[in-house]
PDB file of N, CA and C in Angstrom:
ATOM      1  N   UNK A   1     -57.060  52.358  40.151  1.00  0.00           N
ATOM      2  CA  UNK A   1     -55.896  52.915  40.794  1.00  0.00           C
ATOM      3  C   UNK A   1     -54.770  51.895  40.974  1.00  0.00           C
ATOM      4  N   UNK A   2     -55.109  50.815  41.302  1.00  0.00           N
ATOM      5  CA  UNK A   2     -54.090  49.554  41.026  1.00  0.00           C
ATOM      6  C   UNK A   2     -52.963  49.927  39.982  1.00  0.00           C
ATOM      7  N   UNK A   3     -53.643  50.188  38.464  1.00  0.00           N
ATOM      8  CA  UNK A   3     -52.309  50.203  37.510  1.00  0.00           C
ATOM      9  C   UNK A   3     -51.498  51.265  37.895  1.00  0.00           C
ATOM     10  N   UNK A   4     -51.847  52.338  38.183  1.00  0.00           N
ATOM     11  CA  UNK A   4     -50.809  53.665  39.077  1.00  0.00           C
ATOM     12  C   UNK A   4     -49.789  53.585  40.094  1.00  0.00           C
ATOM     13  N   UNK A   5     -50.509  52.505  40.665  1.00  0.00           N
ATOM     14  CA  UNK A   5     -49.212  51.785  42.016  1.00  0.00           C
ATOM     15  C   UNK A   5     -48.323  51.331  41.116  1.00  0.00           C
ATOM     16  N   UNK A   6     -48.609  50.144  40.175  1.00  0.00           N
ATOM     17  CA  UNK A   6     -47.737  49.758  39.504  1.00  0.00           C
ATOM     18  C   UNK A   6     -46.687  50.182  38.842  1.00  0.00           C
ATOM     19  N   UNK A   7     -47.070  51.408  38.270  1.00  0.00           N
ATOM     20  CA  UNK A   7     -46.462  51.939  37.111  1.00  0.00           C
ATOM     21  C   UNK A   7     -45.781  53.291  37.988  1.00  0.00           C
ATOM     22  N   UNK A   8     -45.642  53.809  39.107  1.00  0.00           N
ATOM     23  CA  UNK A   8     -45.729  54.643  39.213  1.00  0.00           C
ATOM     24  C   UNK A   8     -43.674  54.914  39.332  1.00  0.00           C
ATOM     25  N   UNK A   9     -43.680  53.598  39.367  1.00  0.00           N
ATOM     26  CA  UNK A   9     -41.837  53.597  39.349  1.00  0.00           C
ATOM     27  C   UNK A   9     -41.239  53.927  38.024  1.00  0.00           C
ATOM     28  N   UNK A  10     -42.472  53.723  37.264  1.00  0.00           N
ATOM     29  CA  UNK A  10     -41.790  54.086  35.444  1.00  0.00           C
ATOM     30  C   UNK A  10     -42.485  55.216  34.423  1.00  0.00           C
ATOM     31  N   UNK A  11     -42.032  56.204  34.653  1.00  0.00           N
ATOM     32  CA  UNK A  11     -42.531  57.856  34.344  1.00  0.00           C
ATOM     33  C   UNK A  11     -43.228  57.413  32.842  1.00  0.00           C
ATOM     34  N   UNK A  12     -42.527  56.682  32.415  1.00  0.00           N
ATOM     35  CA  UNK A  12     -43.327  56.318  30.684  1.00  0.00           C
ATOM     36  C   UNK A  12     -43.998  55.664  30.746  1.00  0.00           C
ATOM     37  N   UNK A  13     -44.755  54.901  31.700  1.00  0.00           N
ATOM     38  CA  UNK A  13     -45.622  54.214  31.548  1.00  0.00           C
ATOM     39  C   UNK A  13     -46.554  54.258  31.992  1.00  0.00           C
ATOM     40  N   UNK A  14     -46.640  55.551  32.547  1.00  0.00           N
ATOM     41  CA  UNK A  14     -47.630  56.966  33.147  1.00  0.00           C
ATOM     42  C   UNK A  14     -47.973  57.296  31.927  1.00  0.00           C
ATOM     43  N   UNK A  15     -47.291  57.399  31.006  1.00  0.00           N
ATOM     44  CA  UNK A  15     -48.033  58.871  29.599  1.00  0.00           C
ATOM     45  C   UNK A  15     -48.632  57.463  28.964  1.00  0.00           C
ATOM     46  N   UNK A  16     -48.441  56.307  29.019  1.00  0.00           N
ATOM     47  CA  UNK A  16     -49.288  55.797  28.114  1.00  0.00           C
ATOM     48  C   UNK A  16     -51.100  55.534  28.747  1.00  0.00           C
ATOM     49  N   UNK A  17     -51.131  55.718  29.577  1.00  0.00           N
ATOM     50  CA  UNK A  17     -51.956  55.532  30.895  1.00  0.00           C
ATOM     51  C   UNK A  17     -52.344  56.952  31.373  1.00  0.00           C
ATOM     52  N   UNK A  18     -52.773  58.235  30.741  1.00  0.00           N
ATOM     53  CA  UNK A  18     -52.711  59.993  31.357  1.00  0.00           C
ATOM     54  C   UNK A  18     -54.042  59.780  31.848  1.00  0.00           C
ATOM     55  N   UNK A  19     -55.364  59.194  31.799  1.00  0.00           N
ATOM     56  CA  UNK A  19     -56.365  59.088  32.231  1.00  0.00           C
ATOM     57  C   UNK A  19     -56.429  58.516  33.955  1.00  0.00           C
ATOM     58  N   UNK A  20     -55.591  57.290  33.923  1.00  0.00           N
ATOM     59  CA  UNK A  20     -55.354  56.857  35.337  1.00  0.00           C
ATOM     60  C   UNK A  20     -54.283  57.791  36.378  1.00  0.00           C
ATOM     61  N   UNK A  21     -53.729  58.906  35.844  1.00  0.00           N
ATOM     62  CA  UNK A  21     -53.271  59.853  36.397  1.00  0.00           C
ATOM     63  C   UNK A  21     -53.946  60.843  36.701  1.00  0.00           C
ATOM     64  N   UNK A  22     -54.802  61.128  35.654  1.00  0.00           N
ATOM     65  CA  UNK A  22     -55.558  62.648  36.123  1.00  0.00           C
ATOM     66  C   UNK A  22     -56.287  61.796  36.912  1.00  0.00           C
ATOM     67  N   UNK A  23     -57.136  60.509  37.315  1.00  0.00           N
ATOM     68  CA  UNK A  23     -58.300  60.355  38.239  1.00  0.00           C
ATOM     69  C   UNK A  23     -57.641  60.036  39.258  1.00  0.00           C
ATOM     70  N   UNK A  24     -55.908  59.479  39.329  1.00  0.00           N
ATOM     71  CA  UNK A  24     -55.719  59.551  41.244  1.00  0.00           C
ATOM     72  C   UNK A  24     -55.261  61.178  41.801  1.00  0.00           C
ATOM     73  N   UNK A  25     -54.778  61.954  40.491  1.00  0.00           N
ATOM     74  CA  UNK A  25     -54.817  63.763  41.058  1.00  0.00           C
ATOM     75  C   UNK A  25     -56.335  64.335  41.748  1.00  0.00           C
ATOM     76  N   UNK A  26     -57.166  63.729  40.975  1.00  0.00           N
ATOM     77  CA  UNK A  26     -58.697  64.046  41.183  1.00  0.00           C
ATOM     78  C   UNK A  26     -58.891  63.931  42.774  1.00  0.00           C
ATOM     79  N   UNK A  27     -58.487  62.247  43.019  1.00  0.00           N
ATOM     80  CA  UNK A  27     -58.438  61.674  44.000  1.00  0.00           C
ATOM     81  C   UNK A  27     -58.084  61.787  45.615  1.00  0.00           C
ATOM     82  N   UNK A  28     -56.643  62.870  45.195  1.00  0.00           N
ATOM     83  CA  UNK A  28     -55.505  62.733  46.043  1.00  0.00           C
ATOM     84  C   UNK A  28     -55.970  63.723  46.948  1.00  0.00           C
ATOM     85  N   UNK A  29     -55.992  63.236  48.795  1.00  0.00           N
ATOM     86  CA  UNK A  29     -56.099  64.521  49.597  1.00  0.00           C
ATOM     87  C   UNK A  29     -55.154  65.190  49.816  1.00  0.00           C
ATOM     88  N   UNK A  30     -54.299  64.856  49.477  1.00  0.00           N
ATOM     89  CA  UNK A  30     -52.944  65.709  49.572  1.00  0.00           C
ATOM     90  C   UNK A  30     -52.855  66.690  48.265  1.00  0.00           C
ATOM     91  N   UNK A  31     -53.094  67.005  47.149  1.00  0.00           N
ATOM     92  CA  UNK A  31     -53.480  67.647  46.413  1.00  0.00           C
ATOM     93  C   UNK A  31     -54.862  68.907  46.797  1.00  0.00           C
ATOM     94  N   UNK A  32     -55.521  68.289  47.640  1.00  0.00           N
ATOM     95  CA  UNK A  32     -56.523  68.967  47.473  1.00  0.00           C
ATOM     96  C   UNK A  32     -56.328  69.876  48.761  1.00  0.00           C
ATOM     97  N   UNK A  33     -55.159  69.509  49.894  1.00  0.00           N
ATOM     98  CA  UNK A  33     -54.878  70.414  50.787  1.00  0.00           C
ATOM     99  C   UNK A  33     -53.850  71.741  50.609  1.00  0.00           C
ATOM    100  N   UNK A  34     -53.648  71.413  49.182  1.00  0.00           N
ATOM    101  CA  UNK A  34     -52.243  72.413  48.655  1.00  0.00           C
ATOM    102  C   UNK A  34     -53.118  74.046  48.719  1.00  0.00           C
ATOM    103  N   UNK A  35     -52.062  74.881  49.122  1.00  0.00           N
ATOM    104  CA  UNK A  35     -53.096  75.887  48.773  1.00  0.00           C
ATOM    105  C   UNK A  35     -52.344  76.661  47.419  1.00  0.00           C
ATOM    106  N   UNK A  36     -53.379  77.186  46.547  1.00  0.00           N
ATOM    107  CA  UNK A  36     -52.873  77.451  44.898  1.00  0.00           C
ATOM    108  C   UNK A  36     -53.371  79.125  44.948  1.00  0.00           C
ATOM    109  N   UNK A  37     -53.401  79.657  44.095  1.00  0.00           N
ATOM    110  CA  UNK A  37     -53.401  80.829  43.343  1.00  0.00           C
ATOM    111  C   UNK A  37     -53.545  80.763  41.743  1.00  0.00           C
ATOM    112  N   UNK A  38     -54.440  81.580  41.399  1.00  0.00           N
ATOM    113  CA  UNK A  38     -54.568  81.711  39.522  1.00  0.00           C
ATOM    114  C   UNK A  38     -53.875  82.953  39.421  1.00  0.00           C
ATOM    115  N   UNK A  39     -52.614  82.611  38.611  1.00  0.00           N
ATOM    116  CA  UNK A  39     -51.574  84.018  37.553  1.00  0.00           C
ATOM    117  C   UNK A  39     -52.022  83.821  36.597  1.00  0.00           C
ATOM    118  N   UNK A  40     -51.985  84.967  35.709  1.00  0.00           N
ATOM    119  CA  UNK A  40     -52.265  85.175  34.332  1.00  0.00           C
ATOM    120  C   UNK A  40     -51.743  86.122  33.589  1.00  0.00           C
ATOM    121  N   UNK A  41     -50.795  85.821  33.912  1.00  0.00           N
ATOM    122  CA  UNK A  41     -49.831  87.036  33.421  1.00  0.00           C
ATOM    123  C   UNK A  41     -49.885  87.248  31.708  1.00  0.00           C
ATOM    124  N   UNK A  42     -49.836  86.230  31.255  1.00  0.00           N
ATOM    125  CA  UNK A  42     -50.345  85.881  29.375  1.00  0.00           C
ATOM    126  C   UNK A  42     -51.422  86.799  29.271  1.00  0.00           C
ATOM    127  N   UNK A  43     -52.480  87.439  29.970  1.00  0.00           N
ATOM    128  CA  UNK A  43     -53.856  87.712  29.599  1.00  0.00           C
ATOM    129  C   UNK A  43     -53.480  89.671  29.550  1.00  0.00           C
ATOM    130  N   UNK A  44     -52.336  89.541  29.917  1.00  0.00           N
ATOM    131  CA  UNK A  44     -52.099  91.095  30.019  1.00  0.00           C
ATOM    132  C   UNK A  44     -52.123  91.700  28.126  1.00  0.00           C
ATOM    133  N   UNK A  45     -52.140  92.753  27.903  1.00  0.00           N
ATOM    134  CA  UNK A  45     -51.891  93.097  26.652  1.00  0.00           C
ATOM    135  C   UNK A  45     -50.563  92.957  26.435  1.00  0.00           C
ATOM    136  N   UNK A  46     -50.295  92.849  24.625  1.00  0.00           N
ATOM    137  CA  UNK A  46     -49.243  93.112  24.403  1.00  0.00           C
ATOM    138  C   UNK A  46     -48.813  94.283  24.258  1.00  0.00           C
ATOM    139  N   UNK A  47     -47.119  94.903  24.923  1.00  0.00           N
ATOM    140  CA  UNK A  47     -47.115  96.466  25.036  1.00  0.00           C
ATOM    141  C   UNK A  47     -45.834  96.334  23.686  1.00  0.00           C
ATOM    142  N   UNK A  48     -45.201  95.479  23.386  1.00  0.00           N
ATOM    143  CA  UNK A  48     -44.422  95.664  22.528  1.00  0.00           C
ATOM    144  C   UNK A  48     -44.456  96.224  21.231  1.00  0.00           C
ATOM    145  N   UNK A  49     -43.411  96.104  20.607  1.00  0.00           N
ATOM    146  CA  UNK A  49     -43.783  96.938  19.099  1.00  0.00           C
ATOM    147  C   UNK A  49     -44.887  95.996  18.222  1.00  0.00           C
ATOM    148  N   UNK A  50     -45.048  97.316  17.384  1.00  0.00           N
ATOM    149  CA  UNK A  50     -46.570  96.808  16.579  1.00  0.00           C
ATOM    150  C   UNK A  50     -46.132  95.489  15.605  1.00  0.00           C
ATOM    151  N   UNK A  51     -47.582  95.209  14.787  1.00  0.00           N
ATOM    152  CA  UNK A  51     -46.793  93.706  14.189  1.00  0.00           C
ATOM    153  C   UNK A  51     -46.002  94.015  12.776  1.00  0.00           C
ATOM    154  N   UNK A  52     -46.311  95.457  12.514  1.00  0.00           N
ATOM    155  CA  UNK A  52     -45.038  95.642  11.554  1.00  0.00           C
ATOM    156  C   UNK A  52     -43.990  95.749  11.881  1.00  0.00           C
ATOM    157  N   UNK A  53     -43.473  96.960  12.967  1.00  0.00           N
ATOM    158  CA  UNK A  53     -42.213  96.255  13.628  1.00  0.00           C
ATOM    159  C   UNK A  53     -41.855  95.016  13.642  1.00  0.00           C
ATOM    160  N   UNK A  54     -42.267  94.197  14.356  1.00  0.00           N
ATOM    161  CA  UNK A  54     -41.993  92.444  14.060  1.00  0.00           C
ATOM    162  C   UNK A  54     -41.382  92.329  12.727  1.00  0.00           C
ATOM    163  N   UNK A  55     -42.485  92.688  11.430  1.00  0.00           N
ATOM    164  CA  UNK A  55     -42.154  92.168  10.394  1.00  0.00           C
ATOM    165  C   UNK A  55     -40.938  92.619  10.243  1.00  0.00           C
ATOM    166  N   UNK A  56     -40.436  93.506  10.060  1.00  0.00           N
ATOM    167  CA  UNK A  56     -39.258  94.444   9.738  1.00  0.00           C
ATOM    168  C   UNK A  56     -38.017  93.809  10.797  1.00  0.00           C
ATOM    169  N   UNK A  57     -38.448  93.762  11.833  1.00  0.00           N
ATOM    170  CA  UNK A  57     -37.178  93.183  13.201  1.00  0.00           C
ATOM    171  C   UNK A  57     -36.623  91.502  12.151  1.00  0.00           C
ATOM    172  N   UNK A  58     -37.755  90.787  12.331  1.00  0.00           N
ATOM    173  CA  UNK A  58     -37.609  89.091  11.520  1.00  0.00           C
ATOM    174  C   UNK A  58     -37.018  89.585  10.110  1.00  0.00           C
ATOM    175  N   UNK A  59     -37.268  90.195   9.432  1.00  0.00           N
ATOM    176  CA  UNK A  59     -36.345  90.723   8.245  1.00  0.00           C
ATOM    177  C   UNK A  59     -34.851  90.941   8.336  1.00  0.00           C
ATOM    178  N   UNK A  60     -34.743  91.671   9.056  1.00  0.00           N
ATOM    179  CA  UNK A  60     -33.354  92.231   9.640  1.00  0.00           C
ATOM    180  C   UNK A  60     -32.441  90.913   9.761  1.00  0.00           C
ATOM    181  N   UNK A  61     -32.891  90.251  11.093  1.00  0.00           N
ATOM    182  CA  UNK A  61     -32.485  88.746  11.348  1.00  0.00           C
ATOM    183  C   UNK A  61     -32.169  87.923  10.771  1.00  0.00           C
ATOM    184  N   UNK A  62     -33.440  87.916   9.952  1.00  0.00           N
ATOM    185  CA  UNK A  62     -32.846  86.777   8.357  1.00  0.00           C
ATOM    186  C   UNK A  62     -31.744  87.185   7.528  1.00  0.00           C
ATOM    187  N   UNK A  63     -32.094  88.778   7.326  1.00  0.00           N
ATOM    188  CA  UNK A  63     -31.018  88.956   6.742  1.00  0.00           C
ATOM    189  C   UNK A  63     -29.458  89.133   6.663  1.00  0.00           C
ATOM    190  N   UNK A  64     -29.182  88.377   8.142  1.00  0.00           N
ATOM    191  CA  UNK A  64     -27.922  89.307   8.493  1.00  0.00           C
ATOM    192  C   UNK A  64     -27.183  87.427   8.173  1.00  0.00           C
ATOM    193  N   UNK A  65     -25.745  87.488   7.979  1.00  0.00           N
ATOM    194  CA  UNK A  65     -25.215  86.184   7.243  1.00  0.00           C
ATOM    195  C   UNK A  65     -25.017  85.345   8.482  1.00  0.00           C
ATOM    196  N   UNK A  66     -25.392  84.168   8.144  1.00  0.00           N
ATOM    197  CA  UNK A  66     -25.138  82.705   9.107  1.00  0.00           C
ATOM    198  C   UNK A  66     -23.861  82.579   9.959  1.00  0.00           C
ATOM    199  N   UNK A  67     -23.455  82.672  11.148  1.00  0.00           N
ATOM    200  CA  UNK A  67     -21.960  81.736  11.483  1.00  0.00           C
ATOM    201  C   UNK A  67     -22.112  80.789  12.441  1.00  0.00           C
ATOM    202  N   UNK A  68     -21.245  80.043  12.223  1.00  0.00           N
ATOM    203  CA  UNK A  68     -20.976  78.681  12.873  1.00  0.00           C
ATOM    204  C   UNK A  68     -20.904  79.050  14.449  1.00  0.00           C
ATOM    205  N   UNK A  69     -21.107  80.596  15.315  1.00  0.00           N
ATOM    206  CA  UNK A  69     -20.785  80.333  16.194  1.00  0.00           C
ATOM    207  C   UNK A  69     -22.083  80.774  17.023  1.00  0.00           C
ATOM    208  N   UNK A  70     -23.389  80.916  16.296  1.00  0.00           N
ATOM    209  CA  UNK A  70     -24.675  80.946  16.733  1.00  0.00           C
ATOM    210  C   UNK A  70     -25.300  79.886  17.195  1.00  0.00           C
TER     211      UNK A  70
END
């Protein structure tokens, strides 16, 4: 935990080091007093159009001409 004190003033020198981060999160009682909730909103079905629609929509798109103000 030492190198985490150190580093903890320089956000990049955290990602080279992600192991000594996840074990003071592990660590932290202040983390562990948070109170959380699981969303899963991703796990719902998809209600949108089918995946031929798609194909046909991405067709359309491509096909329509380029401008400089997209």
């Amino acid at each position: 935990m030492p190198r985490l004190h150190t580093t903890a003033a320089n956000p990049f020198a955290l990602m080279m080091d992600p192991q000594s981060v996840l074990d003071a999160m592990e660590r932290s009682e202040r983390l562990k007093r948070l109170q959380s909730r699981v969303c899963r909103p991703l796990d719902k079905p998809l209600l949108g159009p089918v995946q031929g629609d798609l194909i046909r929509h991405d067709a359309a798109i491509d096909a329509e001409p380029f401008s400089d103000e997209d």
